[in-house]
Protein backbone atom coordinates (compact mmCIF):
# COMPACT_ATOMS: atom_id res chain seq x y z
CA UNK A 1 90.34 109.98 104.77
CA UNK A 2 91.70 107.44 102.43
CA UNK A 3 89.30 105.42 100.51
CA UNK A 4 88.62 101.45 100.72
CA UNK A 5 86.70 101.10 97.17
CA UNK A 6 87.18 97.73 97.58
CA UNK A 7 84.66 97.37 100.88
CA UNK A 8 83.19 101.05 99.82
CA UNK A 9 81.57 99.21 96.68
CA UNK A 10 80.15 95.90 98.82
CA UNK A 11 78.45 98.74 101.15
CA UNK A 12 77.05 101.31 98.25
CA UNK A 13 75.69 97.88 96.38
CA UNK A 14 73.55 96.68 99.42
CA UNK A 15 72.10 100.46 100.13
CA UNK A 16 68.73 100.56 101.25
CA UNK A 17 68.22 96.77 100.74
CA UNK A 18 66.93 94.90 103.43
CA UNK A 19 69.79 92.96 105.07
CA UNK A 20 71.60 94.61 107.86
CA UNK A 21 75.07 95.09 107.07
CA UNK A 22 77.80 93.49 109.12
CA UNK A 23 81.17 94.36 108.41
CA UNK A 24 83.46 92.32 110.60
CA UNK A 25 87.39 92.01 110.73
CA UNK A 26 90.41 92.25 113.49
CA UNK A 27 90.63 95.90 115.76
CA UNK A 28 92.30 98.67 113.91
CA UNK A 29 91.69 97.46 110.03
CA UNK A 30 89.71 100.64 109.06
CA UNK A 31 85.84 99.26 110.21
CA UNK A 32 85.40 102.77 111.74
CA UNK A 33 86.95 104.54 109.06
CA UNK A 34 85.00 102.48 106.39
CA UNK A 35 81.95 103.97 108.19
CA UNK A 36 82.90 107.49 108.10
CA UNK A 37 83.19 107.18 104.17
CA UNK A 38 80.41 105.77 103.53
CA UNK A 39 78.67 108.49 105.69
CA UNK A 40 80.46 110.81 103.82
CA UNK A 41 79.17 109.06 100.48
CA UNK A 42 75.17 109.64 101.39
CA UNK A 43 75.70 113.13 102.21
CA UNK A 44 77.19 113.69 98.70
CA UNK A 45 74.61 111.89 97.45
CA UNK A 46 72.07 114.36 99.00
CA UNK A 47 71.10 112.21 102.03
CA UNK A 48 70.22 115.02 104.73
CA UNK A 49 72.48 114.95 107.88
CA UNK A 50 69.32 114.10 109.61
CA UNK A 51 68.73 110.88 108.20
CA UNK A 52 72.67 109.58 109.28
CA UNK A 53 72.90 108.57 112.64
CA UNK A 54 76.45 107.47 113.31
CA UNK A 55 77.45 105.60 116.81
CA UNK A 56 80.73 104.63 118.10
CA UNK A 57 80.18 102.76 121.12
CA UNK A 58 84.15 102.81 121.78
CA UNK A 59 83.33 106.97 122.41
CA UNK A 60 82.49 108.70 125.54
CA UNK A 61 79.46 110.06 123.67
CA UNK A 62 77.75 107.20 124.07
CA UNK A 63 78.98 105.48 127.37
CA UNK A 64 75.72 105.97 128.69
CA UNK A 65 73.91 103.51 126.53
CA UNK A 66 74.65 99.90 128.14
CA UNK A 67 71.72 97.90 127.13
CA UNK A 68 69.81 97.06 123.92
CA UNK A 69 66.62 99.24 125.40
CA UNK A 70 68.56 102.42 125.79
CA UNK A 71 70.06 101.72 122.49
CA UNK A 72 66.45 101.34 120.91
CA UNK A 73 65.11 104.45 122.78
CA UNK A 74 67.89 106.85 121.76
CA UNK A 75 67.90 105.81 117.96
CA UNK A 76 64.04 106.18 118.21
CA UNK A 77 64.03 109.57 119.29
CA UNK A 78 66.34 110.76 116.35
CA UNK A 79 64.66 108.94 113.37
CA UNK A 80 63.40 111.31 110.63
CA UNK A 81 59.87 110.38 110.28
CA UNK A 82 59.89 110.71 105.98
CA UNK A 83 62.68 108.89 103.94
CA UNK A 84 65.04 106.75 104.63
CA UNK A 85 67.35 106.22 108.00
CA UNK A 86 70.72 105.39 108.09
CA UNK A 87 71.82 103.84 111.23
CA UNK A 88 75.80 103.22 111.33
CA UNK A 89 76.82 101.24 114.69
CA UNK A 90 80.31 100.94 115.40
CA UNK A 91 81.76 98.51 117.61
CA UNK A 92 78.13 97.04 118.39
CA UNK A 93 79.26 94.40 120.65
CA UNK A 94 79.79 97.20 123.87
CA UNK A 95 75.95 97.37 124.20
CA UNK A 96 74.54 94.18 125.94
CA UNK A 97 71.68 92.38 124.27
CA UNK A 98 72.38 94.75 120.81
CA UNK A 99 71.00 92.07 118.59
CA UNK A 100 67.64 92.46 120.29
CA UNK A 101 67.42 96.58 119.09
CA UNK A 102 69.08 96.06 115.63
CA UNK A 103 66.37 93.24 115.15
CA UNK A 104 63.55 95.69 116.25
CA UNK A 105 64.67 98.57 113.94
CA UNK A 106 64.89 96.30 111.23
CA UNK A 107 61.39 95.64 111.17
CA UNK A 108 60.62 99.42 110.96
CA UNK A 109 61.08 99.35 107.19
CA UNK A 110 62.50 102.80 106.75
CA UNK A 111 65.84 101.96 108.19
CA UNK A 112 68.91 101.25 106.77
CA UNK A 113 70.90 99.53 109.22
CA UNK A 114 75.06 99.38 109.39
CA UNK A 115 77.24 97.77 112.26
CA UNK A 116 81.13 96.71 112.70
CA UNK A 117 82.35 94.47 115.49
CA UNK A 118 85.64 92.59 116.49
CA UNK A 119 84.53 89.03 116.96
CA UNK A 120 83.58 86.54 115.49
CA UNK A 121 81.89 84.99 117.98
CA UNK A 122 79.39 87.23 118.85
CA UNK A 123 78.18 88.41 115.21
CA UNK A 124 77.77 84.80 114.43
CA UNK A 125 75.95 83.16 117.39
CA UNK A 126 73.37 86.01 118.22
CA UNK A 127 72.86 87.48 114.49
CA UNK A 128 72.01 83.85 113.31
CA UNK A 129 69.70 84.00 115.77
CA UNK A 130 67.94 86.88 115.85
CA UNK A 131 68.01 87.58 112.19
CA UNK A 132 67.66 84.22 110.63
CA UNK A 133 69.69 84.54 107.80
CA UNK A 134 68.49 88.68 107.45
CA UNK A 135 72.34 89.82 107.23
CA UNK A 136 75.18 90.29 104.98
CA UNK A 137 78.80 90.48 105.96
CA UNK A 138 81.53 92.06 104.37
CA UNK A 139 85.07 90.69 105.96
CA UNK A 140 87.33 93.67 106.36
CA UNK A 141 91.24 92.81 106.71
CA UNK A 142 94.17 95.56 106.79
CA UNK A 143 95.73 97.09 103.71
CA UNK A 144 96.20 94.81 100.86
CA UNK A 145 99.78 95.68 98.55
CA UNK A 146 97.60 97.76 96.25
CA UNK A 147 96.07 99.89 99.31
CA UNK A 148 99.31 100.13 101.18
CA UNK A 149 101.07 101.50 97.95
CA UNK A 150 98.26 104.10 97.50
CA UNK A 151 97.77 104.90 101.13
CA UNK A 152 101.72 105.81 101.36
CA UNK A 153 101.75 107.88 97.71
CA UNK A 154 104.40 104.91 96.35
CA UNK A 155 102.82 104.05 93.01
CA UNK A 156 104.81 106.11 90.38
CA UNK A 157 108.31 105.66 89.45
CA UNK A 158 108.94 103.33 92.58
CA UNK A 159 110.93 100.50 92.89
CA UNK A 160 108.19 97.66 93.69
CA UNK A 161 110.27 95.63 94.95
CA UNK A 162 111.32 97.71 98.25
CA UNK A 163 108.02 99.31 98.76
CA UNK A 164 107.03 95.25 99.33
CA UNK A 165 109.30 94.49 101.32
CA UNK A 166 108.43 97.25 103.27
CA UNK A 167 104.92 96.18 103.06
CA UNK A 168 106.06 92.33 104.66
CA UNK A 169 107.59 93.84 107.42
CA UNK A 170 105.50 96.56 108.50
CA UNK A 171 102.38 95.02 107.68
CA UNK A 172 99.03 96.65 106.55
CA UNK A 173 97.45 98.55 109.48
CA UNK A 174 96.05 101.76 107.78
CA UNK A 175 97.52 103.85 110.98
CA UNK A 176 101.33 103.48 110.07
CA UNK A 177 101.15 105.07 107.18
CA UNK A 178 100.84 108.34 109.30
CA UNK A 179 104.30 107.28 110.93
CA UNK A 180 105.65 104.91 108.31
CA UNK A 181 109.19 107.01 107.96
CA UNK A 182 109.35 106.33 112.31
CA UNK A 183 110.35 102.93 112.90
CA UNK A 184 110.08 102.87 116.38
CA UNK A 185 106.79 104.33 116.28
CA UNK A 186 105.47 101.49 113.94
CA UNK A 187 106.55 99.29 116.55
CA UNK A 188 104.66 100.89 119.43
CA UNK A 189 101.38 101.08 117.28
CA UNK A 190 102.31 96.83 116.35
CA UNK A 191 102.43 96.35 119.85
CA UNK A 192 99.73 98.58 121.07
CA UNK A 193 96.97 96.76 118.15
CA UNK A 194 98.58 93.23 119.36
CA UNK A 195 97.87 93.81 123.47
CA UNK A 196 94.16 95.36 122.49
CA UNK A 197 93.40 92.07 120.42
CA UNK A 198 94.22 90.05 123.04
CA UNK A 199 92.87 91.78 126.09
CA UNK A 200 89.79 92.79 124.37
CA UNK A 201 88.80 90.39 121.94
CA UNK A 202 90.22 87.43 123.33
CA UNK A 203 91.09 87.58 127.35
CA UNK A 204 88.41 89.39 128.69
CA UNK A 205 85.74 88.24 125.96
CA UNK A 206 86.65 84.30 126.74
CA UNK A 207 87.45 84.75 130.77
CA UNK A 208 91.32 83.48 129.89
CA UNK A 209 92.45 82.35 132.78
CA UNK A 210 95.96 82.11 131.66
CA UNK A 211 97.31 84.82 129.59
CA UNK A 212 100.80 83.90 129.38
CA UNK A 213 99.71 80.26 127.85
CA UNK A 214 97.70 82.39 125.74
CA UNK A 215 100.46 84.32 124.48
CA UNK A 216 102.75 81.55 123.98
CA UNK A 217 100.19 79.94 121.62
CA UNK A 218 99.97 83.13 119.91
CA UNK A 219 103.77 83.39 119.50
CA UNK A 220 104.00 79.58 118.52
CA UNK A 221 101.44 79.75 115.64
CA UNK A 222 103.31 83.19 114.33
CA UNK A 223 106.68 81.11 114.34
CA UNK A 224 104.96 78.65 112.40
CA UNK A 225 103.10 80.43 109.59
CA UNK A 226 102.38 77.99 106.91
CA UNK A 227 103.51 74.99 108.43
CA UNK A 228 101.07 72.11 109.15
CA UNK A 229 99.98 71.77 112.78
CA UNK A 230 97.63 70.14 114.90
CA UNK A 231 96.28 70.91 118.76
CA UNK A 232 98.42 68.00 119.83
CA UNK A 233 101.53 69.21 118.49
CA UNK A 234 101.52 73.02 119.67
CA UNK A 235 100.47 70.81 122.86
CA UNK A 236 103.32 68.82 123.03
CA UNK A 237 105.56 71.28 122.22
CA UNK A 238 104.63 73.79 124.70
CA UNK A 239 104.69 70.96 127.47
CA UNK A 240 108.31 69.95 126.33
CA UNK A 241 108.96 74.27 126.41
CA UNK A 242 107.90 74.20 130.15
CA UNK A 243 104.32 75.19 129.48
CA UNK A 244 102.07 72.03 130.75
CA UNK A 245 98.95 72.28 128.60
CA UNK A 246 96.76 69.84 126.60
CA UNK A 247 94.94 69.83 123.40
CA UNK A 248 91.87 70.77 124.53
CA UNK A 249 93.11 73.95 126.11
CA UNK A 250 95.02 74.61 122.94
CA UNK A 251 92.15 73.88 120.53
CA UNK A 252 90.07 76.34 122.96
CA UNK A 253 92.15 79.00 122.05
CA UNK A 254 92.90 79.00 119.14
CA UNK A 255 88.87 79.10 118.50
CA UNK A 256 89.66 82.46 120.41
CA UNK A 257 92.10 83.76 118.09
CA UNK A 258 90.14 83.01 115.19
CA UNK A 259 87.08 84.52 116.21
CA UNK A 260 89.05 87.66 116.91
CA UNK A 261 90.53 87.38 113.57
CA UNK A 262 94.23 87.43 114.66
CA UNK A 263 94.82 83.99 112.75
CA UNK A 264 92.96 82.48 109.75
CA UNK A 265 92.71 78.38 109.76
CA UNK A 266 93.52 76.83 105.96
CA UNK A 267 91.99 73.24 106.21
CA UNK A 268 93.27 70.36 104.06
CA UNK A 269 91.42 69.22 101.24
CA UNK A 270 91.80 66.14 99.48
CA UNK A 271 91.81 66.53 95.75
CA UNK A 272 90.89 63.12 94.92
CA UNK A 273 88.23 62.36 97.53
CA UNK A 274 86.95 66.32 96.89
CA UNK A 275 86.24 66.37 100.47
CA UNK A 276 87.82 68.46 103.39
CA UNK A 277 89.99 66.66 106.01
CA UNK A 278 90.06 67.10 109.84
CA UNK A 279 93.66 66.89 110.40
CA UNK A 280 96.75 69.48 109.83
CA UNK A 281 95.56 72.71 108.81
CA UNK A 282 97.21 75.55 108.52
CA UNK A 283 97.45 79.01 110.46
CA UNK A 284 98.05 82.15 108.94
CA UNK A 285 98.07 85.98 110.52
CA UNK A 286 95.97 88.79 110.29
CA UNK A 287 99.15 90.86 109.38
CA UNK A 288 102.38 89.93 108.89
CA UNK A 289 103.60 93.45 110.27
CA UNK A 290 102.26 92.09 114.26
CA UNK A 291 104.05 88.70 113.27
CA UNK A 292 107.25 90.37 112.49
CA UNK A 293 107.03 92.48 115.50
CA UNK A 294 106.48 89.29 117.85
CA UNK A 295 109.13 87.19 116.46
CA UNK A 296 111.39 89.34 114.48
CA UNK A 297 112.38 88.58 110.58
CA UNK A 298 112.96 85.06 111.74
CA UNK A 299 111.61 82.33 109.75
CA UNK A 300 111.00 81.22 106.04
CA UNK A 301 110.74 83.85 103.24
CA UNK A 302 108.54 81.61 101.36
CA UNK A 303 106.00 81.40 104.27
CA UNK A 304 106.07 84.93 104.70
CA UNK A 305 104.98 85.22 100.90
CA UNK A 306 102.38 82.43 101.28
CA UNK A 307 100.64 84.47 104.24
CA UNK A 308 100.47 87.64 101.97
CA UNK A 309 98.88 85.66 99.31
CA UNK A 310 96.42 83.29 101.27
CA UNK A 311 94.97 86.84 102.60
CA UNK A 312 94.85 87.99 99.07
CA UNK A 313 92.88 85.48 98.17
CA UNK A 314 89.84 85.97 100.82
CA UNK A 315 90.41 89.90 100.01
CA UNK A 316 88.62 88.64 96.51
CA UNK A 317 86.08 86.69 98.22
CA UNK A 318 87.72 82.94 97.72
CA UNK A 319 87.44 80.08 100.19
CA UNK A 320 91.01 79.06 100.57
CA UNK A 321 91.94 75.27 101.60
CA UNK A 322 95.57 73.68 101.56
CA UNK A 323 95.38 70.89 98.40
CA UNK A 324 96.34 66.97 99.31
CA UNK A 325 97.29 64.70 96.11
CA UNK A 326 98.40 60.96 97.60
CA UNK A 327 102.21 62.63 99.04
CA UNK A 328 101.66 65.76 96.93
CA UNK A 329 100.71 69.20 98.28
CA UNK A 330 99.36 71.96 96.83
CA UNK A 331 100.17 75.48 98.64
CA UNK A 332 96.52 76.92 98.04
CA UNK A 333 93.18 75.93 96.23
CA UNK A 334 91.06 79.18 96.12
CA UNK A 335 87.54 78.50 95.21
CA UNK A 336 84.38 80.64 94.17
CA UNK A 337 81.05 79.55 93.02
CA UNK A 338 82.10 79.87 89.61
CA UNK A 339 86.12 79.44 89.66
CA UNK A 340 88.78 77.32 91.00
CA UNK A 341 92.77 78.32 91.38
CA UNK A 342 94.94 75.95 92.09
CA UNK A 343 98.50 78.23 93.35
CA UNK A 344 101.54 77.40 94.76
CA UNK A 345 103.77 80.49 95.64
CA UNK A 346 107.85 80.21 95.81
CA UNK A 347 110.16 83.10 96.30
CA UNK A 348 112.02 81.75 93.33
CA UNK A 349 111.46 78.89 90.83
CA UNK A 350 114.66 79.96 88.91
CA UNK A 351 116.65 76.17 90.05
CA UNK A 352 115.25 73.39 88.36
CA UNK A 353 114.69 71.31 91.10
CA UNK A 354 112.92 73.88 92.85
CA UNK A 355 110.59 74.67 89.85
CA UNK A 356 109.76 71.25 89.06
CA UNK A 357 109.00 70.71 92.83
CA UNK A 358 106.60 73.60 92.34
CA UNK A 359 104.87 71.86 89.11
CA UNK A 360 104.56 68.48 90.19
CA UNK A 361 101.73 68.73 92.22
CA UNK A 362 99.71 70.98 89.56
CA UNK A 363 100.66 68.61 86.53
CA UNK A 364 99.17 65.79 88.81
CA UNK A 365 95.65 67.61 89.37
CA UNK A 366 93.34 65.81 87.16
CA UNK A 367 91.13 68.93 85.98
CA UNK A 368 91.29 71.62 84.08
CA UNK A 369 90.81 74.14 86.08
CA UNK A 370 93.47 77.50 86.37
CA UNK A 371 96.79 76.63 87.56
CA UNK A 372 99.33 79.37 88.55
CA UNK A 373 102.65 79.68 90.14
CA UNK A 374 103.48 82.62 91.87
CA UNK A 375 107.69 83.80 92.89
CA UNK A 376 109.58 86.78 93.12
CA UNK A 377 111.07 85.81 90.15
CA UNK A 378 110.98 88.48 86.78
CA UNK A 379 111.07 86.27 83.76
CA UNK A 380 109.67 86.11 80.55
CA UNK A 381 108.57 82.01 80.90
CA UNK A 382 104.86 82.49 81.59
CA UNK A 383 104.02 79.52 81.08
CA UNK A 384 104.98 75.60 81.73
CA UNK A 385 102.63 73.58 79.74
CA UNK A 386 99.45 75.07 80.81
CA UNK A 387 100.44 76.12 84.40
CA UNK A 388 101.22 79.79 84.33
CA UNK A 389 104.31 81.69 86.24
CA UNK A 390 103.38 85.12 87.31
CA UNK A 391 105.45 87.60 89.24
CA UNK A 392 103.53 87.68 92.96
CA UNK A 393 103.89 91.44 92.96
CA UNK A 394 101.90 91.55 89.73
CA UNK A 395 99.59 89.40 90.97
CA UNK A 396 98.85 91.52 94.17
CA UNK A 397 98.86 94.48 91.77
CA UNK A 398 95.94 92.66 89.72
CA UNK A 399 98.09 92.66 86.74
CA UNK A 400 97.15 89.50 85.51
């Protein structure tokens, strides 16, 4: 198995607290996986075999166990009665009324509780209220650069800039790199992880009565990464494509796609009124390796670059909003408790008018908080009067 340090480490530093642990994300980003090392981690640790028990409710093992009192019974009966228990529950969401047993082991005190799930949704609505706040989540998302360099064996002597752009097409889905030298093969497994979403997560979850405007909306918003749009205007224009809809259907589901994780919503935020605004957000994919397989290579390089980053960015646990100055816009500003980034991200700044369309909104933000500008670009300027220029890949690469 390859390792996820970056999600191992959020797991290892919440063992045997309290909270259950929730790790969420879209199908096929390495949840299950992610629970097999850190069953692996215990054992080496010298937790006895006895004390793990691991679940995958996607398994023919455990078909038999539809509802939360089964689930309760069975996980009962295999509890070590000294020491801690480590329950690991993958794909929770299969067992009707799960919240119900997960909040009645919790209260057993020598149980260490674990589960994954593909929605949203559900591990929002029913954990809020069943646990009251009693939960942590970690937010899983495919391979970031780093992983997918590491994953594949492409770190030394390598030409960086290839092995990206073999990352931005193909995407981060731990299971190409088994097949990564197989292009047709990476596009079955695109296609295969893109139908599952959507039949899984969002059609059958949600009771879609129309798939194919479904999939239109899905294809829209992938044509459209980084561009500002509202539920009116994906309305309008699938009306004037032939598709009749309205913007309540539209806003419907695209509440489906994001609580299946397929897209990520980037709301404006005005930098002088420091408050969020309601209108023109906007969407970015889980992967850009399922966006390239829907649409093709079609579309702006820049956005392309801009999707890679804005999922960076939540990888390191920021909130991520789209900045508003008066006419002005700022690509990204990436909060944390204690830090702000203000980013705008170019596939080249080398023409002046480009680069000083780049600057002018940061020069205008009236703090002093960390401004960067991030291209494809390899130059020594590193700096333009306080904002800094960094080469995206060394960004991604945590060179800064």
């Amino acid at each position: 198995m390859k390792n996820r340090d970056l999600y191992l480490r959020q797991l290892i530093a919440f063992k045997d607290k309290s909270p259950v642990k929730v790790i969420t994300g879209v199908r096929r980003c390495g949840k299950s996986t992610l629970l097999d090392l850190y069953a692996q981690y215990l054992l080496e640790e010298g937790t006895s075999p006895k004390s793990i028990i691991r679940m995958n409710f996607e398994s023919l093992e455990y078909d038999g166990i539809k509802t939360y009192r089964q689930l309760d019974e069975y996980i009962d009966c295999n509890l070590t009665p000294s020491g801690m228990n480590y329950v690991l529950l993958d794909e929770i969401q299969q067992v009707e009324g799960w919240e119900k047993a997960v909040n009645s082991l919790r209260l057993a005190g020598n149980i260490d509780i674990y589960i994954t799930g593909s929605n949203a949704q559900l591990l929002s609505s029913e954990l809020s209220t069943f646990l009251s706040g009693r939960y942590v989540e970690i937010r899983m998302l495919p391979l970031s650069f780093a992983e997918f360099l590491d994953f594949n064996g492409l770190r030394d002597g390598r030409d960086m800039d290839g092995c990206f752009n073999e990352y931005l097409r193909y995407g981060g889905f731990p299971g190409i790199a088994e097949i990564r030298e197989i292009p047709s093969a990476i596009s079955q497994l695109l296609h295969g992880i893109y139908n599952t979403i959507i039949m899984k997560d969002v059609i059958q979850r949600n009771l879609v009565r129309d798939p194919a405007l479904l999939d239109s909306v899905t294809r829209f918003l992938c044509g459209n990464v980084g561009n500002a749009l509202s539920t009116k205007k994906i309305s309008d224009f699938l009306t004037s494509s032939g598709r009749k809809t309205n913007s309540e259907t539209i806003d419907n589901y695209l509440h489906m796609l994001e609580g299946a994780y397929f897209i990520y919503k980037a709301r404006r935020y005005d930098l002088k009124g420091r408050m969020h605004l309601k209108t023109q957000g906007k969407f970015y994919i889980v992967d850009t390796g399922i966006r390239n397989e829907l649409m093709g290579m079609r579309g702006d390089y820049g956005f392309l670059l801009e999707n890679v980053v804005y999922l960076e960015f939540l990888r390191r646990g920021y909130e991520v909003s789209i900045g508003k100055l008066g006419p002005l816009e700022v690509d990204f500003v990436a909060t944390k408790p204690d830090k702000t980034v203000y980013c705008q991200v170019s596939a080249t700044i080398l023409d002046e008018k480009t680069r000083e369309r780049e600057l002018t909104p940061l020069r205008n933000i009236p703090d002093n908080y960390e401004k960067i500008i991030l291209s494809m670009d390899r130059t020594p300027m590193t700096d333009f009067n306080g904002v800094r220029n960094m080469n995206l890949l060394d960004f991604l690469l945590g060179r800064e």
